[in-house]
N, C-alpha and C. Protein backbone atom coordinates (compact mmCIF):
# COMPACT_ATOMS: atom_id res chain seq x y z
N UNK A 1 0.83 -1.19 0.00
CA UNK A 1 0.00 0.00 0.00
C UNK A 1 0.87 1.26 0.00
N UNK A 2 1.65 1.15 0.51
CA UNK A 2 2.97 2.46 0.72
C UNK A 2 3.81 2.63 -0.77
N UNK A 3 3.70 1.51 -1.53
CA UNK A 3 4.21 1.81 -2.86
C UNK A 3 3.31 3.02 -3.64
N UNK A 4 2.25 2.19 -3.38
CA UNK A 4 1.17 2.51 -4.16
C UNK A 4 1.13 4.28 -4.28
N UNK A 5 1.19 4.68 -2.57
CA UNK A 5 0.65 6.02 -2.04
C UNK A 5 1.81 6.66 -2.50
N UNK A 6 3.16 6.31 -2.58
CA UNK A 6 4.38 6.68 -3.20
C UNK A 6 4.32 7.34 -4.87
N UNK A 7 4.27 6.17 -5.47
CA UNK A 7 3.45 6.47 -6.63
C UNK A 7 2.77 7.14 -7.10
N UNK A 8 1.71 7.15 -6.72
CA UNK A 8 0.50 8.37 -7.19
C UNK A 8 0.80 9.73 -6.31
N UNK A 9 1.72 9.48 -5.44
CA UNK A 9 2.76 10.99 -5.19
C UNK A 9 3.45 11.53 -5.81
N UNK A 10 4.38 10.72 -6.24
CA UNK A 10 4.94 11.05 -7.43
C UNK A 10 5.07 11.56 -8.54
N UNK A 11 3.49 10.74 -8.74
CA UNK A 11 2.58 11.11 -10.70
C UNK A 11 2.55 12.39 -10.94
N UNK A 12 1.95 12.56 -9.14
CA UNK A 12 1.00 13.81 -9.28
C UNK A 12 1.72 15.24 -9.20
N UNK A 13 3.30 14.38 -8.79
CA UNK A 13 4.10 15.78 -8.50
C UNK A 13 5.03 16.25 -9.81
N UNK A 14 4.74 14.99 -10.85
CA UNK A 14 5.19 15.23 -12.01
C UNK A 14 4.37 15.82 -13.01
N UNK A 15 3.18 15.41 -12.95
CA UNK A 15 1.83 16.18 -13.19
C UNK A 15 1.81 17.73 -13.14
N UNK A 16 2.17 17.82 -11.91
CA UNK A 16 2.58 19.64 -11.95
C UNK A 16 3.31 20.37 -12.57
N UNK A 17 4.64 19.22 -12.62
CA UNK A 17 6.03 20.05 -12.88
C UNK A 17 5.44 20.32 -14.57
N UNK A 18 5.01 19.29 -14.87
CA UNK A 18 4.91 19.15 -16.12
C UNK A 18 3.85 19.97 -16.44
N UNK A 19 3.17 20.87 -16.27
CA UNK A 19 2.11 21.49 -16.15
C UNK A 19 2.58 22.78 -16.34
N UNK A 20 3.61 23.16 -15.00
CA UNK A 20 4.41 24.51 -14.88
C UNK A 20 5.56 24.62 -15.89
N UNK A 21 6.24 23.62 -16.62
CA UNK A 21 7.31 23.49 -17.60
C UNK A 21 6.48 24.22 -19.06
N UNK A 22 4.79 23.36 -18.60
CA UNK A 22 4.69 23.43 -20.16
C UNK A 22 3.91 25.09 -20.32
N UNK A 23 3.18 25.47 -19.34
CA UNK A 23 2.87 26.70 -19.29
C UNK A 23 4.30 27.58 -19.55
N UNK A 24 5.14 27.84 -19.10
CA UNK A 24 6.66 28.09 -19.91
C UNK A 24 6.99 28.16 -21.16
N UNK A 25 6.36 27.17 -21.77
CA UNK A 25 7.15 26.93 -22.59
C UNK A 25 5.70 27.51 -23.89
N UNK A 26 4.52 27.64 -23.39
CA UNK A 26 3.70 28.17 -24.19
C UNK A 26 3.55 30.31 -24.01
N UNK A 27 4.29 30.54 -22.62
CA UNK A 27 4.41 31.51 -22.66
C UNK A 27 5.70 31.83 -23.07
N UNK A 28 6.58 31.42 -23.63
CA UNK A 28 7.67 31.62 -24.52
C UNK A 28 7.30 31.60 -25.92
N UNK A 29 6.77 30.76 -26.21
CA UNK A 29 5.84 30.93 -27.86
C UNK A 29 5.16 32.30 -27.81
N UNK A 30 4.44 32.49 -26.81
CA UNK A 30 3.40 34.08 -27.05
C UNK A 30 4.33 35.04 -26.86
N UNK A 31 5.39 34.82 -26.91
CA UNK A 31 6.71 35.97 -26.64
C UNK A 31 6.76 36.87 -28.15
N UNK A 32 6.39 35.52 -28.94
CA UNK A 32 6.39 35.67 -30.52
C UNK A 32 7.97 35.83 -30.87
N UNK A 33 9.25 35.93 -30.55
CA UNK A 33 10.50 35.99 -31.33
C UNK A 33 10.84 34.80 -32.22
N UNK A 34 11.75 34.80 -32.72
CA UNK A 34 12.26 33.60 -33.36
C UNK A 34 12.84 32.78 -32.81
N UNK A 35 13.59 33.13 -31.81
CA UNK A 35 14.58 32.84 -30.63
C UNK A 35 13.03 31.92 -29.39
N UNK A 36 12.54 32.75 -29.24
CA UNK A 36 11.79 32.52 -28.37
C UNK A 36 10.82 31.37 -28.51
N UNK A 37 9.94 31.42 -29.56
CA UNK A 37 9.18 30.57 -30.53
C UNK A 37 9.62 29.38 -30.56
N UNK A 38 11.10 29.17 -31.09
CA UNK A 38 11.81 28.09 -31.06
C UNK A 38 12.15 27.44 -29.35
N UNK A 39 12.29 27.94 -28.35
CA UNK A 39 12.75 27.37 -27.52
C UNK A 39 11.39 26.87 -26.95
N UNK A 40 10.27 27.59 -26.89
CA UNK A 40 9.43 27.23 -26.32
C UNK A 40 8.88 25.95 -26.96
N UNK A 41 8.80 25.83 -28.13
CA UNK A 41 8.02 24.56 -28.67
C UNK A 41 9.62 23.23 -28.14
N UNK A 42 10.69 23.93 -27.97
CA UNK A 42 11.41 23.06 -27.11
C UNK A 42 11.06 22.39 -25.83
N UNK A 43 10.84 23.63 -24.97
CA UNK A 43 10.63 23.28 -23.93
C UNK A 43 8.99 22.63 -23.78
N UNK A 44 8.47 22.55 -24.93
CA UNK A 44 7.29 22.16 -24.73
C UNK A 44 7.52 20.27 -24.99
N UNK A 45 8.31 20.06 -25.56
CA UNK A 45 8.55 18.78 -26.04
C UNK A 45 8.93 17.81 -24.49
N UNK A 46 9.66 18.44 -23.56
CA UNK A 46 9.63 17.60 -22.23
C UNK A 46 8.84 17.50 -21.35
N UNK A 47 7.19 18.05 -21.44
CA UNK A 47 6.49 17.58 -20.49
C UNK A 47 5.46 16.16 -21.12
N UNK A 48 5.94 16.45 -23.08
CA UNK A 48 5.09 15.84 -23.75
C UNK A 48 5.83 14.16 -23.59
N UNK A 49 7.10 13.83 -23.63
CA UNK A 49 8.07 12.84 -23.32
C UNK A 49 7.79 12.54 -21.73
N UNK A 50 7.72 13.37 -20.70
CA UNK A 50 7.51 12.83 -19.51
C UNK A 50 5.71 12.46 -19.42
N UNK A 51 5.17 13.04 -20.10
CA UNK A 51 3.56 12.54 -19.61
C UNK A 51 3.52 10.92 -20.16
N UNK A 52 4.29 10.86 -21.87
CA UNK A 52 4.19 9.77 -22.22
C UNK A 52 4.42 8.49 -20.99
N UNK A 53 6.07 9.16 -20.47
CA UNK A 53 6.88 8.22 -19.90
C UNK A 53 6.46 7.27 -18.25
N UNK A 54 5.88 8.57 -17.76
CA UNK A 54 4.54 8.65 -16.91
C UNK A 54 3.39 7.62 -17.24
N UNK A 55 2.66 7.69 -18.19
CA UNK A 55 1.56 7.04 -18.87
C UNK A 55 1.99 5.32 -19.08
N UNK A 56 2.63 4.85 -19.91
CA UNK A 56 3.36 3.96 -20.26
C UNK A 56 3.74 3.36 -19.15
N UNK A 57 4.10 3.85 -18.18
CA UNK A 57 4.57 3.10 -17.13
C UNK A 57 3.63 2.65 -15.54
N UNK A 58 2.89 3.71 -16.07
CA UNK A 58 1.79 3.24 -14.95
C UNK A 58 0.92 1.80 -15.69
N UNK A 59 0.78 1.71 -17.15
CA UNK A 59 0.10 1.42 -17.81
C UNK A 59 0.83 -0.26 -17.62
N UNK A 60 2.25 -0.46 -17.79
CA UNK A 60 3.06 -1.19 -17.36
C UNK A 60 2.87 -1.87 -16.06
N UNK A 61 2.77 -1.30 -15.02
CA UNK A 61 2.40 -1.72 -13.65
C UNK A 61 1.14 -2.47 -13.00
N UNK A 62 0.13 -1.01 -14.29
CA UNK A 62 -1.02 -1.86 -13.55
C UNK A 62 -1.24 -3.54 -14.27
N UNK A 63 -1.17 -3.21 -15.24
CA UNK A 63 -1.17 -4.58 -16.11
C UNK A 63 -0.46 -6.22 -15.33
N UNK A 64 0.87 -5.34 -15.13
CA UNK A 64 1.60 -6.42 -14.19
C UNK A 64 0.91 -6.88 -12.72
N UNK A 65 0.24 -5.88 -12.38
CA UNK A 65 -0.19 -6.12 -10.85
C UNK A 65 -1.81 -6.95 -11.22
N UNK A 66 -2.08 -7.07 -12.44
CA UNK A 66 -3.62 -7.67 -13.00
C UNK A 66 -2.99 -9.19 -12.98
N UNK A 67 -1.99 -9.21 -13.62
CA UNK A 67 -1.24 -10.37 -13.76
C UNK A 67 -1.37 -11.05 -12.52
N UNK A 68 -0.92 -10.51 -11.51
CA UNK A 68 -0.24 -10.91 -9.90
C UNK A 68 -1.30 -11.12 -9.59
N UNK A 69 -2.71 -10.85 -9.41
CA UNK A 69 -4.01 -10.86 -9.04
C UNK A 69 -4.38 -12.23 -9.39
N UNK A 70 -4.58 -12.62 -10.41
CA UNK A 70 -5.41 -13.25 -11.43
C UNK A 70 -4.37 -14.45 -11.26
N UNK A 71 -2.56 -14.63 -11.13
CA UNK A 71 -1.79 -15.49 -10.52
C UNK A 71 -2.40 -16.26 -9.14
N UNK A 72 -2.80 -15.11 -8.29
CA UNK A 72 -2.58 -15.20 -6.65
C UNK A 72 -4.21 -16.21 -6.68
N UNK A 73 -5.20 -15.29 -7.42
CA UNK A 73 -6.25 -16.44 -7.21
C UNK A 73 -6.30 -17.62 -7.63
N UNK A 74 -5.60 -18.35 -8.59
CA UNK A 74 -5.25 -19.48 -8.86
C UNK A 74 -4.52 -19.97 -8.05
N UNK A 75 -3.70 -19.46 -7.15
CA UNK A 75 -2.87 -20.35 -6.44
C UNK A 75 -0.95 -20.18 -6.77
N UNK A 76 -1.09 -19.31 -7.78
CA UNK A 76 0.01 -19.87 -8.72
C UNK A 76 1.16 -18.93 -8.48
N UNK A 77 0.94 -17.96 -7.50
CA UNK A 77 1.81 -16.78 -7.56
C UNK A 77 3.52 -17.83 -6.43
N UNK A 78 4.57 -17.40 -7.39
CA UNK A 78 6.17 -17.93 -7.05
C UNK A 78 6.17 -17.71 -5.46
N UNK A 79 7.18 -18.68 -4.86
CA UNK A 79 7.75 -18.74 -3.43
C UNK A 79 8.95 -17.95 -3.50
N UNK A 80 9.06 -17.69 -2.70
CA UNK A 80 10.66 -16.80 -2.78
C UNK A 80 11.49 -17.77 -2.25
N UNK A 81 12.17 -18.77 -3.24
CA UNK A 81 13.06 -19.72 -2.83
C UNK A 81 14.72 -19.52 -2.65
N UNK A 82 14.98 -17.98 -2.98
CA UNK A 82 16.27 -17.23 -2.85
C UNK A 82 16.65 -17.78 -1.38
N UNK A 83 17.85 -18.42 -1.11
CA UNK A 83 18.37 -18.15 0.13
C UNK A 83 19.48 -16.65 0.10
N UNK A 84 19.32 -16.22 1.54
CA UNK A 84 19.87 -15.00 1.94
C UNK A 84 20.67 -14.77 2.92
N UNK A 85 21.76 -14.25 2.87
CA UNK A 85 22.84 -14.23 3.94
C UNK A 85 22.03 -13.31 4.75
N UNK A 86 22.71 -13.58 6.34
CA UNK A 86 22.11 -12.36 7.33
C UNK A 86 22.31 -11.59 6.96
N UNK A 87 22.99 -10.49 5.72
CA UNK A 87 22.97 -9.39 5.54
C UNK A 87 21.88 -8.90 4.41
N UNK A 88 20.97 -10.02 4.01
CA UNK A 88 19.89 -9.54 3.19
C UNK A 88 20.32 -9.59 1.61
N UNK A 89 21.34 -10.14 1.17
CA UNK A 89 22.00 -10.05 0.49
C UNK A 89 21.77 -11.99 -0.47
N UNK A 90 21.68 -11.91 -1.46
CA UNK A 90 20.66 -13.22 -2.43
C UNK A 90 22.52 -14.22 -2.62
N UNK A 91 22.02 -15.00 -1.89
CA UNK A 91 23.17 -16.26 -2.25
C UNK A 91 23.03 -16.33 -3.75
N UNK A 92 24.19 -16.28 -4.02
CA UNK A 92 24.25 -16.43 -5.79
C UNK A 92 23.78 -18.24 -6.45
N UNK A 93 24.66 -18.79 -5.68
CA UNK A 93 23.82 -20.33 -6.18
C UNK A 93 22.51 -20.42 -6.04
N UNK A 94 21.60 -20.34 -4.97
CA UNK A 94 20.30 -20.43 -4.86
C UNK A 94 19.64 -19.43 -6.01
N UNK A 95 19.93 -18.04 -6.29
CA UNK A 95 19.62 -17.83 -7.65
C UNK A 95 19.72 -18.36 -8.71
N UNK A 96 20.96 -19.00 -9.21
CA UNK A 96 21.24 -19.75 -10.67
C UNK A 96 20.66 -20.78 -10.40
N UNK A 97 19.90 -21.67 -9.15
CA UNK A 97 19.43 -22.82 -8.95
C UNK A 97 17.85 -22.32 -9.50
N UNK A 98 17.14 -21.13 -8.98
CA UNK A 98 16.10 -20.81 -8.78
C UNK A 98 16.11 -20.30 -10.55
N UNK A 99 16.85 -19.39 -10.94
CA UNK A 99 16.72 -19.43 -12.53
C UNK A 99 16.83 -20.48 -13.06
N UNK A 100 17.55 -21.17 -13.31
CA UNK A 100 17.42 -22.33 -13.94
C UNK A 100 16.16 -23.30 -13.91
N UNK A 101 15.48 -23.58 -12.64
CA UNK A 101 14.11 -23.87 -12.23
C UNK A 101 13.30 -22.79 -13.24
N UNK A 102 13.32 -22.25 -13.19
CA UNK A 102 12.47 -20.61 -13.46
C UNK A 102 12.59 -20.98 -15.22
N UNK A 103 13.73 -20.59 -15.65
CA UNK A 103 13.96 -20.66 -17.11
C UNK A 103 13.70 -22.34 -17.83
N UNK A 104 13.62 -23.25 -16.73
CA UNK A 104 13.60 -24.88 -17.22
C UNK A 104 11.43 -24.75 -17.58
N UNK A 105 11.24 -24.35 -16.66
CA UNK A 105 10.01 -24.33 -16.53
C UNK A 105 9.22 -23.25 -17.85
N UNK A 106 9.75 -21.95 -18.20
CA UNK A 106 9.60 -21.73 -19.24
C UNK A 106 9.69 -21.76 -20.94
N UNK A 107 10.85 -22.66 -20.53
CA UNK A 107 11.34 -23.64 -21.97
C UNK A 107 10.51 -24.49 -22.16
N UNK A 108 9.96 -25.02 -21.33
CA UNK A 108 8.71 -26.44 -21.05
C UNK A 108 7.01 -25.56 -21.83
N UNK A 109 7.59 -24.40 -21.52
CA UNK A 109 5.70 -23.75 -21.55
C UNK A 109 6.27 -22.30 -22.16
N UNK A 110 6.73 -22.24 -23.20
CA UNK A 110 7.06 -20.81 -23.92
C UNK A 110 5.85 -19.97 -24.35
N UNK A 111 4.75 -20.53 -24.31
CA UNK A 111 3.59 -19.93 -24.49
C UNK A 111 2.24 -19.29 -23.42
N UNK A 112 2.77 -19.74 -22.21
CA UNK A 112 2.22 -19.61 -20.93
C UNK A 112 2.73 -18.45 -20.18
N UNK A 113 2.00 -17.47 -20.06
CA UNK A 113 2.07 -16.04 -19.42
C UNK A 113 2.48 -16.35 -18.01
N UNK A 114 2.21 -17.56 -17.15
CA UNK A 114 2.17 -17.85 -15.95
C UNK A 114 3.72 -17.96 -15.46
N UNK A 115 4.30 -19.22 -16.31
CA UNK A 115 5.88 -18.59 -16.78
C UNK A 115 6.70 -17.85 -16.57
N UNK A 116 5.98 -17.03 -17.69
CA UNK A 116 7.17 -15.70 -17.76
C UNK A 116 6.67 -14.55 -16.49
N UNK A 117 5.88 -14.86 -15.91
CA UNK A 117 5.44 -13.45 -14.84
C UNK A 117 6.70 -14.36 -13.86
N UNK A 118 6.53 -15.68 -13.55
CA UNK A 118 7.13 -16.19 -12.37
C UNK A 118 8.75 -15.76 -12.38
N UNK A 119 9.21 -16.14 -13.70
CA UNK A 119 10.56 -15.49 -14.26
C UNK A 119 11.08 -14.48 -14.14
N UNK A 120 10.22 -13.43 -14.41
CA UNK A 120 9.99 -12.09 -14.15
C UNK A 120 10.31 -11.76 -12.40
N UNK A 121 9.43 -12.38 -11.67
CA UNK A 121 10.12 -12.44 -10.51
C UNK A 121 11.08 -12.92 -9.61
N UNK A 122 11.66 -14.28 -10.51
CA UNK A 122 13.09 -14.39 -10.33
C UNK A 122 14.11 -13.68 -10.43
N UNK A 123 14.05 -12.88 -11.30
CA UNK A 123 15.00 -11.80 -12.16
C UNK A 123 14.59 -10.43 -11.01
N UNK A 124 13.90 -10.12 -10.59
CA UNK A 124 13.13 -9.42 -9.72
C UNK A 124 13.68 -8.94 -8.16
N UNK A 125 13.75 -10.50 -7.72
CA UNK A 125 14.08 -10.81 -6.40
C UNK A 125 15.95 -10.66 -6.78
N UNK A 126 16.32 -10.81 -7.80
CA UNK A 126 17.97 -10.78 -7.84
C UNK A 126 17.99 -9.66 -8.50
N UNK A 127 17.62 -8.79 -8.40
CA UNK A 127 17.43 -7.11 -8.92
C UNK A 127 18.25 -7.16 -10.16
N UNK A 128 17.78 -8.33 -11.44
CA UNK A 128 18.04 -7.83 -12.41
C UNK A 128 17.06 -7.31 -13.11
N UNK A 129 16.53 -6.15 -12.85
CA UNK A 129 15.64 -5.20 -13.50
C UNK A 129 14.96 -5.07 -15.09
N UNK A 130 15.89 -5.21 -15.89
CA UNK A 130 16.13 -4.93 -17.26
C UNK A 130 15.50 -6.32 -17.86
N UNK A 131 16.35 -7.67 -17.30
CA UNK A 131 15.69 -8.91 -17.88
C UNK A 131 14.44 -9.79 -17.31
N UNK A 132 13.76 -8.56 -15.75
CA UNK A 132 12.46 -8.52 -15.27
C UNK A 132 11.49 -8.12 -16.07
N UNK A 133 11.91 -6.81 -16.60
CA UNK A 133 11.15 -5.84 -17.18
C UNK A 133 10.83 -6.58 -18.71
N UNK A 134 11.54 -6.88 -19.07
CA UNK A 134 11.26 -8.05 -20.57
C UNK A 134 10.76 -9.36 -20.41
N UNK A 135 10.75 -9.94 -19.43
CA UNK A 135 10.32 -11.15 -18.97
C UNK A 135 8.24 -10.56 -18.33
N UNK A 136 8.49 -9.69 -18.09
CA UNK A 136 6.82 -9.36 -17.65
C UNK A 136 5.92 -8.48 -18.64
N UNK A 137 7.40 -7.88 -19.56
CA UNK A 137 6.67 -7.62 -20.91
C UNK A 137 5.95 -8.90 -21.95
N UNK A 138 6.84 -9.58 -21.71
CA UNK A 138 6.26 -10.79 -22.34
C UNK A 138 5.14 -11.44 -21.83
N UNK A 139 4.86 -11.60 -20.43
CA UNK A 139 4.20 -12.79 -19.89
C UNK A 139 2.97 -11.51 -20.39
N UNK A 140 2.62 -10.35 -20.33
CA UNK A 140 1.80 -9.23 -20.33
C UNK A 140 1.05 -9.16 -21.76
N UNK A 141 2.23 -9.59 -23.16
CA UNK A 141 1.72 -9.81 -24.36
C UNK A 141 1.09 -11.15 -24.48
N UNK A 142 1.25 -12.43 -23.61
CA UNK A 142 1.23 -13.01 -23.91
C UNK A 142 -0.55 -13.35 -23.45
N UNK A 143 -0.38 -13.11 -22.22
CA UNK A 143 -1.94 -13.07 -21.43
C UNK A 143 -2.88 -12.37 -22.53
N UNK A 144 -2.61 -10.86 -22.85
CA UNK A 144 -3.04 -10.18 -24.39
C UNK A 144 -3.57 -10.97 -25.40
N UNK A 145 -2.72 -12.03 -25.57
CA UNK A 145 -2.93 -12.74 -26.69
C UNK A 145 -1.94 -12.12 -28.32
N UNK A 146 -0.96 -11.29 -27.45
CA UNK A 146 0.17 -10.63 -28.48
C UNK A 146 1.53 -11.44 -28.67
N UNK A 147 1.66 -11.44 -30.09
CA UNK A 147 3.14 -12.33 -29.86
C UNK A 147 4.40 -11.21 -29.02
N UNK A 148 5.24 -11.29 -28.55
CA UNK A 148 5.93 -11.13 -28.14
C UNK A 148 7.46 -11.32 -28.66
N UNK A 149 8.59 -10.53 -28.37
CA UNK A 149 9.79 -11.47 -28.74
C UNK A 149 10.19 -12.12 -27.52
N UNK A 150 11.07 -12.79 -27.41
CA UNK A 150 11.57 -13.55 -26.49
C UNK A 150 12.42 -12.72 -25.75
């Protein structure tokens, strides 16, 4: 719940900025110069890239958290089988044990969204971010009914 309230703190504080950037950048256009004209439809271009970036990513989340839902009532949502040193810190074998589980199980079912979300949180729990974020893009097209790349 504290993510959540984080979040839509966030949105909303980008929401503004982006609000006050772009009012800027339209009262630089009514300046009318050439100089001016030009910067403003500049500065108008970064609230239009952050609303996207904003949008897209909430759009990203919630989707993923529909996923986690619709997992959890089946039963099906991953154990956190990472072992962890007392310092909180992911034993590296129990990861390559737990990927390998993770990735054996998606080689078996390359077409199963259930899969790649679980994967997704393997990669997750070992904060590799980047091959999370493609692994839940996928399981996300796949639930869709979108092909995906791998």
């Amino acid at each position: 719940m504290r993510a959540k309230l984080t979040y839509f703190v966030t949105a909303a504080v980008l929401v503004v900025y982006f609000f006050l950037v772009g009012s800027r950048g339209v009262m630089l256009i009514e300046h009318g110069t050439a100089i001016t004209v030009t910067m403003g439809a500049a500065v108008l271009v970064l609230p239009l890239i952050g609303l996207w970036f904003l949008w897209a990513n909430t759009r990203f989340v919630t989707k993923a958290n529909k996923l986690a839902a619709l997992l959890d009532a089946e039963g099906g949502l991953p154990v956190d089988e990472l072992v962890r040193t007392p310092g909180g810190r992911i034993d590296r074998d129990s990861a390559d044990a737990v990927f390998a589980k993770r990735k054996a199980e998606t080689e078996d079912a390359p077409d199963d969204w259930r899969c790649w979300f679980r994967l997704a949180v393997a990669y997750q729990d070992a904060r590799d971010t980047p091959r999370a974020r493609k692994a839940m893009q996928r399981a996300i097209a796949l639930h869709e009914g979108r092909q995906a790349g791998a």
